[in-house]
N, C-alpha and C. Protein backbone atom coordinates (compact mmCIF):
# COMPACT_ATOMS: atom_id res chain seq x y z
N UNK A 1 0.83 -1.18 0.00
CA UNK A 1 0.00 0.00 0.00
C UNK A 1 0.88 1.25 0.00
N UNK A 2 0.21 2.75 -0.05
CA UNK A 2 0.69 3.44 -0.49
C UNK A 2 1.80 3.43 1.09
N UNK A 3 1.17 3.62 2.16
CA UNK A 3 1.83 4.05 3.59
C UNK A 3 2.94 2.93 3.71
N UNK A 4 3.68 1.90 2.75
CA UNK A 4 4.22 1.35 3.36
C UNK A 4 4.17 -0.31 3.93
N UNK A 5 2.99 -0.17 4.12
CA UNK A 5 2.12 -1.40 5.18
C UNK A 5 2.18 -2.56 4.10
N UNK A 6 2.19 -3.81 4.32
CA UNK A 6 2.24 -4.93 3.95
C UNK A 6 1.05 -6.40 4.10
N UNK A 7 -0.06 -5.35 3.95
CA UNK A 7 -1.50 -6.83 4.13
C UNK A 7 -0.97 -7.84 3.74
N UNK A 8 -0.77 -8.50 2.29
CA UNK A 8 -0.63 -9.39 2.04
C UNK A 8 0.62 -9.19 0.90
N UNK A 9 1.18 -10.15 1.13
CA UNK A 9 2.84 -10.30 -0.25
C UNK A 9 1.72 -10.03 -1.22
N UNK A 10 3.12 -9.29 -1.88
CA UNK A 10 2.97 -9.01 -3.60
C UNK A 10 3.96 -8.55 -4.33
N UNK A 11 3.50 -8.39 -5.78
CA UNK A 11 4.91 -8.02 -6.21
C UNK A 11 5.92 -7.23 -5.82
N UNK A 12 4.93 -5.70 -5.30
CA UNK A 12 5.74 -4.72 -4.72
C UNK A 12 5.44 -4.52 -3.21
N UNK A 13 4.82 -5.69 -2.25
CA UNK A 13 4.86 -5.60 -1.41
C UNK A 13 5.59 -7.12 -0.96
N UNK A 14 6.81 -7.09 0.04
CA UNK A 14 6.98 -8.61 0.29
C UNK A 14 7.75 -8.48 1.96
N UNK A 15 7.45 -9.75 2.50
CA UNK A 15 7.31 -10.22 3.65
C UNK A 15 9.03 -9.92 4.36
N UNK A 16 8.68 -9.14 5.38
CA UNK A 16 10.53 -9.48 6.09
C UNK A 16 11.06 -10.62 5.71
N UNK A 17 12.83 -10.39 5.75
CA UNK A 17 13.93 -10.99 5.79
C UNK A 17 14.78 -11.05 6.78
N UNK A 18 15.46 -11.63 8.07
CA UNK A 18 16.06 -11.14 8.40
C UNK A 18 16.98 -12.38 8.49
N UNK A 19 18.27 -12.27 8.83
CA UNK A 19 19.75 -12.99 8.51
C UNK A 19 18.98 -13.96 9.62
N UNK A 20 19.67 -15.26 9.18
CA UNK A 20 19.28 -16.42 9.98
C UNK A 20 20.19 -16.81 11.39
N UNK A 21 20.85 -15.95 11.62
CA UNK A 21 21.45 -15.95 12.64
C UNK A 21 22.19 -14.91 13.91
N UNK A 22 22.17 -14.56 14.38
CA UNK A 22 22.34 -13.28 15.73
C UNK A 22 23.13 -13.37 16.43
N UNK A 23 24.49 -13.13 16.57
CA UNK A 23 25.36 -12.92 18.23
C UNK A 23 25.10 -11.69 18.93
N UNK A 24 24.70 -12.13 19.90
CA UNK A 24 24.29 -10.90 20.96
C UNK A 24 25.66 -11.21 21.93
N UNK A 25 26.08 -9.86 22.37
CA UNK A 25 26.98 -9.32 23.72
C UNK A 25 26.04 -8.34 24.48
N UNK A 26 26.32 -8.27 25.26
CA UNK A 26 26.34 -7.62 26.52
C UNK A 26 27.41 -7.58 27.58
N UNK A 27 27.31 -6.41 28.43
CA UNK A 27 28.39 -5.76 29.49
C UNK A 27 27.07 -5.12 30.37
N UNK A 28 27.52 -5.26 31.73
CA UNK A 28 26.96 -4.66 32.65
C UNK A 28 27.79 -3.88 33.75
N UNK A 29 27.59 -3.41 34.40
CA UNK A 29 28.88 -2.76 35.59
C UNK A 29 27.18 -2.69 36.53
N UNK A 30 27.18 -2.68 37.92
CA UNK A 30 26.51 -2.94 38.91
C UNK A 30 26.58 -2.16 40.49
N UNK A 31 26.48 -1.42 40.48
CA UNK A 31 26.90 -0.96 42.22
C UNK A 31 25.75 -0.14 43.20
N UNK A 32 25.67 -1.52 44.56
CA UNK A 32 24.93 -0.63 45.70
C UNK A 32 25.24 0.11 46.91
N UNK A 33 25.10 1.03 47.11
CA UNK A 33 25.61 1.36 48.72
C UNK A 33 24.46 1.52 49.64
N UNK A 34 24.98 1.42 50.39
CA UNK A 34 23.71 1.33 51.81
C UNK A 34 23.68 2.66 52.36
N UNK A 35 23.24 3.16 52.97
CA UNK A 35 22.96 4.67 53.18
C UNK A 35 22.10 4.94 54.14
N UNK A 36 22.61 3.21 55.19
CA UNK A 36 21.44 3.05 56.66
C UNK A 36 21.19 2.21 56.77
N UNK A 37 20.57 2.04 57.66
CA UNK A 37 19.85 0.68 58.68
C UNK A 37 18.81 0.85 57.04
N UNK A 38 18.67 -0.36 56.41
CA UNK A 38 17.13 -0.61 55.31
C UNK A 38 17.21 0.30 54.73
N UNK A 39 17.91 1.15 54.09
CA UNK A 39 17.80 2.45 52.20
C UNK A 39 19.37 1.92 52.23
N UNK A 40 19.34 1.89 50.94
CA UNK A 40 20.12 1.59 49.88
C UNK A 40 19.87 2.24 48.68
N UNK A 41 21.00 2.83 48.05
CA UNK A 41 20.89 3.14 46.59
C UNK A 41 21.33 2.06 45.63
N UNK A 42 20.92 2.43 44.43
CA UNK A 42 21.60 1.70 43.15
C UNK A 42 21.49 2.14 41.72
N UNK A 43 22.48 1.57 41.14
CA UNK A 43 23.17 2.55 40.21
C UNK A 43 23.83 1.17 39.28
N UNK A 44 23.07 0.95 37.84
CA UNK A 44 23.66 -0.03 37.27
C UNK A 44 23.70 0.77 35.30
N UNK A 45 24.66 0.36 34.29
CA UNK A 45 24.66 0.61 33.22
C UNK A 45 25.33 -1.05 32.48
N UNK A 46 24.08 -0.82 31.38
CA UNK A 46 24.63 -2.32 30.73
C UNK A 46 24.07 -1.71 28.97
N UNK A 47 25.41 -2.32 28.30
CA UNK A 47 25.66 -2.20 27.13
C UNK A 47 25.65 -3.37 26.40
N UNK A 48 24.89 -3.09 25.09
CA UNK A 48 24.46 -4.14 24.25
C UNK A 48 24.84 -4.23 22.82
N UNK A 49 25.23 -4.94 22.25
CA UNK A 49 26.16 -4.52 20.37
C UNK A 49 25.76 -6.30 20.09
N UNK A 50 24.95 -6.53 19.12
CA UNK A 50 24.90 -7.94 18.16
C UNK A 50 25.55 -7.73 16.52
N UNK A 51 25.40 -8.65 15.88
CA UNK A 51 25.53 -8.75 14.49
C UNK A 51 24.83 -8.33 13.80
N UNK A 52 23.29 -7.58 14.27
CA UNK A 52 22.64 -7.10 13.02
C UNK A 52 23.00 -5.42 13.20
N UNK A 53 24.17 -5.08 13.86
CA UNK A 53 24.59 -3.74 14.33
C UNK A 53 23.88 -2.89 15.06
N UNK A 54 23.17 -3.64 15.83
CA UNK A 54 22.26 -2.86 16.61
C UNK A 54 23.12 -2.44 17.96
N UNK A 55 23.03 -1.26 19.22
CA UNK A 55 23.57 -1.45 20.02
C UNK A 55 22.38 -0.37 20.82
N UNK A 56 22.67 -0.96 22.12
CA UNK A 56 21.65 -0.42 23.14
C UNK A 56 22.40 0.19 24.34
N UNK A 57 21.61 0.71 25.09
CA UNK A 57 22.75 1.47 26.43
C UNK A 57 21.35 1.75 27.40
N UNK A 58 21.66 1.07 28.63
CA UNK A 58 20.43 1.10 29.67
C UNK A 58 20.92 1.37 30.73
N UNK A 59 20.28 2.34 31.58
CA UNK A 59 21.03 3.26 32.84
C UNK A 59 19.80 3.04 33.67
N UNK A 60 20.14 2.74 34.40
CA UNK A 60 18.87 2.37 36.16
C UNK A 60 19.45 3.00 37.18
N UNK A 61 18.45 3.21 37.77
CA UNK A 61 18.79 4.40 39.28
C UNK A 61 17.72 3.97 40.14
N UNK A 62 18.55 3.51 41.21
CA UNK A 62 17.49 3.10 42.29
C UNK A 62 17.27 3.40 43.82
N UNK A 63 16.54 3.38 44.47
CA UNK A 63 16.03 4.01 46.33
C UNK A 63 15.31 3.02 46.41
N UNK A 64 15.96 2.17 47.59
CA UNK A 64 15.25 0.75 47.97
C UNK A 64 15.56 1.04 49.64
N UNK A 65 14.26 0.90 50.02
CA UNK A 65 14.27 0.99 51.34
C UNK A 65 13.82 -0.65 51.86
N UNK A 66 13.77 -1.13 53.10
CA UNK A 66 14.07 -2.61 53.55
C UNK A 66 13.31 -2.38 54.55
N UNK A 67 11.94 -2.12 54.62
CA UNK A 67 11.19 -2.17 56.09
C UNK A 67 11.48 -3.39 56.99
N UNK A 68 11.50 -4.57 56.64
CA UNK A 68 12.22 -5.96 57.24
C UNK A 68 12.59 -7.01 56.75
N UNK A 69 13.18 -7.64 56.87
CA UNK A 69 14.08 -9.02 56.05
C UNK A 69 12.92 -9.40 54.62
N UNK A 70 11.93 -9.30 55.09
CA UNK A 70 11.22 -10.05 53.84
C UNK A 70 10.32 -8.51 52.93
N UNK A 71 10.60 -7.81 52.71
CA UNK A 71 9.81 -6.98 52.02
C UNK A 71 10.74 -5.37 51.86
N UNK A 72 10.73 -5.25 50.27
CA UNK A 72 11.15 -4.54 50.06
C UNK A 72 10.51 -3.46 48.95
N UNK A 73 10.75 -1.78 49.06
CA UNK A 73 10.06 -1.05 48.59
C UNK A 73 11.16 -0.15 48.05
N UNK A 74 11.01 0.10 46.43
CA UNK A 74 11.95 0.80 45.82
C UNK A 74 10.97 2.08 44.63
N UNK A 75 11.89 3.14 44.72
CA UNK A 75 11.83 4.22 43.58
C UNK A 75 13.09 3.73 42.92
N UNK A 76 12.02 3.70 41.21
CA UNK A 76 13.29 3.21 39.93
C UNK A 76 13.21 4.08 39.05
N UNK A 77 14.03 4.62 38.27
CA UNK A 77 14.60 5.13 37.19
C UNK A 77 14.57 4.42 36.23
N UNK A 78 14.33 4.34 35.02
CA UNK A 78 14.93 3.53 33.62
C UNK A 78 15.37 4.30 32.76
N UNK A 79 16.32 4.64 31.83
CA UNK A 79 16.80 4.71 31.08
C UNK A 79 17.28 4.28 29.66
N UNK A 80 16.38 3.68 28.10
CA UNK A 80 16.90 2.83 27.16
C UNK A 80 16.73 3.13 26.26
N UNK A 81 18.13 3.33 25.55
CA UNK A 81 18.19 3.59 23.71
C UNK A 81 18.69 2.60 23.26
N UNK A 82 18.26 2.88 22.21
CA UNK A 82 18.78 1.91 20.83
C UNK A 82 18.54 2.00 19.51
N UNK A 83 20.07 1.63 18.49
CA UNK A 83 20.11 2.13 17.62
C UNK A 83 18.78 0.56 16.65
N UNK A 84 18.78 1.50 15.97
CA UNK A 84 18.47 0.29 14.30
C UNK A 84 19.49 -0.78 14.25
N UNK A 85 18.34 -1.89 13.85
CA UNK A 85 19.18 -2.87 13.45
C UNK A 85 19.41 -2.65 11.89
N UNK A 86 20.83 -2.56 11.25
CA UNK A 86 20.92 -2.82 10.15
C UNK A 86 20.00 -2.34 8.54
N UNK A 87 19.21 -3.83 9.21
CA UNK A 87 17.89 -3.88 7.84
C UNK A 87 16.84 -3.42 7.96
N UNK A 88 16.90 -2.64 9.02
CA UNK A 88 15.22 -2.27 9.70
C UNK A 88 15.05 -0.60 8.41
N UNK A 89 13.71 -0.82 8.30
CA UNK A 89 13.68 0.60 7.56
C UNK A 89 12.15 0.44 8.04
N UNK A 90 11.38 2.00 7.85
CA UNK A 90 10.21 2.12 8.70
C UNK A 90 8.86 1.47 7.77
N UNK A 91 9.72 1.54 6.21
CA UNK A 91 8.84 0.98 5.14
C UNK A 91 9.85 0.79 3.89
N UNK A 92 9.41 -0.35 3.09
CA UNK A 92 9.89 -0.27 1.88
C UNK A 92 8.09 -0.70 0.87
N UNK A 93 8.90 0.28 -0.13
CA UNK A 93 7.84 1.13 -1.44
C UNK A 93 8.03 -0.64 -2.54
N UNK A 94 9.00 -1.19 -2.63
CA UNK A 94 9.45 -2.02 -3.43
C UNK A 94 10.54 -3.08 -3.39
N UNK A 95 10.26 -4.56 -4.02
CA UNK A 95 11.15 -5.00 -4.15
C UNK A 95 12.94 -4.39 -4.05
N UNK A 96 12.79 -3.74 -5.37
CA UNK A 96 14.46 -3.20 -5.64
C UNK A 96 14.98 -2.10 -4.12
N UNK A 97 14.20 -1.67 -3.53
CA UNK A 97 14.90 -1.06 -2.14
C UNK A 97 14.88 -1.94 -1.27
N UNK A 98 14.99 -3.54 -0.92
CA UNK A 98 15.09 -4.38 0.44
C UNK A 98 16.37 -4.95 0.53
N UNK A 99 16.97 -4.79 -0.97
CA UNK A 99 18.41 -5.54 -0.41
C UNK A 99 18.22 -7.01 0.11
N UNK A 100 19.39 -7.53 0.45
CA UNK A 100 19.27 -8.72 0.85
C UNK A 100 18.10 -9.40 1.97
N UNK A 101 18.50 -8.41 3.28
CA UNK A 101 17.61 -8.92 4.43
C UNK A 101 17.16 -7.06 4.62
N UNK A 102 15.62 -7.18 5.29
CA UNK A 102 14.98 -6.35 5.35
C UNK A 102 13.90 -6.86 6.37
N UNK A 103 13.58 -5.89 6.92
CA UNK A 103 12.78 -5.62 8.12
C UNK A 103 11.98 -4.50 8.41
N UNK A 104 10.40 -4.62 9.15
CA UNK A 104 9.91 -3.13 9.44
C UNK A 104 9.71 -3.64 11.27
N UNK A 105 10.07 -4.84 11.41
CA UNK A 105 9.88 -5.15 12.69
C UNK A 105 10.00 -3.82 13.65
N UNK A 106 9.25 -3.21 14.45
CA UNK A 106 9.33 -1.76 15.31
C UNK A 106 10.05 -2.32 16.66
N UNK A 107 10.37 -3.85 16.96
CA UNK A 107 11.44 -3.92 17.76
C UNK A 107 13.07 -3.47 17.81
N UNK A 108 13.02 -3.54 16.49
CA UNK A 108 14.60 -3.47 15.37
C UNK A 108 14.94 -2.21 15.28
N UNK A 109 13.57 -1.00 15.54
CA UNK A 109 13.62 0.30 15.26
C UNK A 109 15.10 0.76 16.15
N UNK A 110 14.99 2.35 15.64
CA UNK A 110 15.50 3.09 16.94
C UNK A 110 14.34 3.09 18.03
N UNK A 111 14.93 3.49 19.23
CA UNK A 111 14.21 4.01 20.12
C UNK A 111 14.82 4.28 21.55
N UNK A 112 13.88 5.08 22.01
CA UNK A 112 14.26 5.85 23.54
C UNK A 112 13.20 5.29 24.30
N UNK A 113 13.43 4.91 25.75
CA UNK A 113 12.40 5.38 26.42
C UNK A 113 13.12 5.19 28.15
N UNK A 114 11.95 5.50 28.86
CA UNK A 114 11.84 5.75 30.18
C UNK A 114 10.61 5.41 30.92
N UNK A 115 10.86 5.39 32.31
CA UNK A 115 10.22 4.75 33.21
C UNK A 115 10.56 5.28 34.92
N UNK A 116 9.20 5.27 35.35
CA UNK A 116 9.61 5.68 36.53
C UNK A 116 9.02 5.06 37.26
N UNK A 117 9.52 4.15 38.83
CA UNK A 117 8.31 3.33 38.87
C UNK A 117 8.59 3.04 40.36
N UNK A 118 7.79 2.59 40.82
CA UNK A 118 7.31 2.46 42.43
C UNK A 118 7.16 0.59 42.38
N UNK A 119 8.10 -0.10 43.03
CA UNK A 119 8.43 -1.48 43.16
C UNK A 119 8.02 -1.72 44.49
N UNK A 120 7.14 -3.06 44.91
CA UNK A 120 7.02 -3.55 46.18
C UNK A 120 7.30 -5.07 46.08
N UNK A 121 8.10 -5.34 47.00
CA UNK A 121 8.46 -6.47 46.49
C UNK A 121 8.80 -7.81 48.01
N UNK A 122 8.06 -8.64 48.12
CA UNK A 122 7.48 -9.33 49.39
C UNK A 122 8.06 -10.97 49.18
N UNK A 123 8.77 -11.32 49.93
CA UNK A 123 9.15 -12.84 50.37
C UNK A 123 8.17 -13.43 51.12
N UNK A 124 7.70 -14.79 50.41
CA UNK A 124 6.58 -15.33 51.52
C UNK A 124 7.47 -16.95 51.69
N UNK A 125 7.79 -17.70 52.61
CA UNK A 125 8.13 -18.80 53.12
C UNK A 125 6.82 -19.84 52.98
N UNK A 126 7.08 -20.57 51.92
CA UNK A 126 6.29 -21.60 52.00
C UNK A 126 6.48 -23.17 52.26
N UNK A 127 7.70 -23.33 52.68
CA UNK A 127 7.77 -24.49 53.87
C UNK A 127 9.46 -24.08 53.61
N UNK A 128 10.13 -25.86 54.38
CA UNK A 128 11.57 -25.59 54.46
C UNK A 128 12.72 -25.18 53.38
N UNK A 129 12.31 -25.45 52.14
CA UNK A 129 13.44 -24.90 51.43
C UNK A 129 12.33 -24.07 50.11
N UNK A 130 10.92 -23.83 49.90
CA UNK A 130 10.58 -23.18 49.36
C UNK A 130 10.22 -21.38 49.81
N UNK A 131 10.29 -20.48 49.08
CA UNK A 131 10.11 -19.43 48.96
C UNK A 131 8.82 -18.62 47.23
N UNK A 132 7.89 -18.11 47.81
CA UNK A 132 7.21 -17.34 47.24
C UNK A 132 7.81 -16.03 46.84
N UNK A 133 7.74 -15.31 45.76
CA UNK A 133 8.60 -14.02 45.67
C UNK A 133 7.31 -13.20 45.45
N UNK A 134 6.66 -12.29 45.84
CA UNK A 134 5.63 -11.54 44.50
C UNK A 134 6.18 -9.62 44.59
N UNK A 135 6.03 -9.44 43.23
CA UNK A 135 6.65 -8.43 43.12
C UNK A 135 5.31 -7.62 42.75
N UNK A 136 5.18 -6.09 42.24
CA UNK A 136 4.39 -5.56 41.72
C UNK A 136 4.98 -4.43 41.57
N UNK A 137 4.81 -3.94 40.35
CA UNK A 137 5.60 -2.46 39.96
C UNK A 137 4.69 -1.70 39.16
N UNK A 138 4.28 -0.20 39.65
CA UNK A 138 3.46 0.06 38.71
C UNK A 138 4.33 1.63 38.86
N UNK A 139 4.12 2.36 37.65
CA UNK A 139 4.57 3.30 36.85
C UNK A 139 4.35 3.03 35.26
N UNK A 140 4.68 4.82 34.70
CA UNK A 140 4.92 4.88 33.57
C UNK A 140 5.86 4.60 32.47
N UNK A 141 5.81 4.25 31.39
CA UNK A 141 6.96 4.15 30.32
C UNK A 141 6.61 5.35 29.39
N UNK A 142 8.14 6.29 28.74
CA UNK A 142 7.58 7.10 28.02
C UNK A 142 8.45 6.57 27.21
């Protein structure tokens, strides 16, 4: 169609490609300090680069307070970009512009975003060597 969009293959419309195979890396660096009896900060950055040349960069910032051994309550930060993979384009008009491998996948895109979010997070003991975890996080993503 004219926008791009892909209902159904056709001559000048045809279905992603993407390389049949992916090495993903990653790097992280990690650090908390305590800042009292139960608050703690944290502070982590992890970097991402695969084979379809994509690379990402994610920055977290955290305030975790420890009311008692089993329950914990945090303010989070998020931080995440990322470039295009490669073959990603937002549309192709035609065959002759896809090149080998091609993609409109909007995972593959660029993108930014953020998050700010309020974490509660509770240990329940359910006999001698089991443990219940339940978490709940609610905030926004922009």
């Amino acid at each position: 169609s004219a926008d791009g969009t892909c209902r159904e293959p056709s001559r000048d419309c045809v279905r992603e490609n993407n390389p049949g195979s992916r090495t993903r890396n990653a790097v992280a660096l990690i650090g908390r300090r305590a800042l009292g009896d139960g608050l703690s900060a944290g502070l982590s950055y992890r970097f991402y680069a695969d084979t379809w040349r994509m690379l990402s960069h994610t920055v977290e910032a955290d305030l975790a307070l420890l009311p008692n051994a089993d329950t914990r309550i945090a303010l989070r930060y998020r931080l995440y970009g990322q470039t295009r993979a490669v073959q990603y384009q937002p549309r192709f008009l035609s065959r002759a512009e896809t090149g080998r491998y091609f993609t409109r996948d909007k995972e593959l895109s660029p993108l930014i975003s953020q998050r700010l979010a309020l974490d509660f997070e509770r240990s329940i003991e359910l006999g001698s060597s089991e443990t219940l975890r339940v978490v709940a996080s609610v905030g926004p993503s922009l």
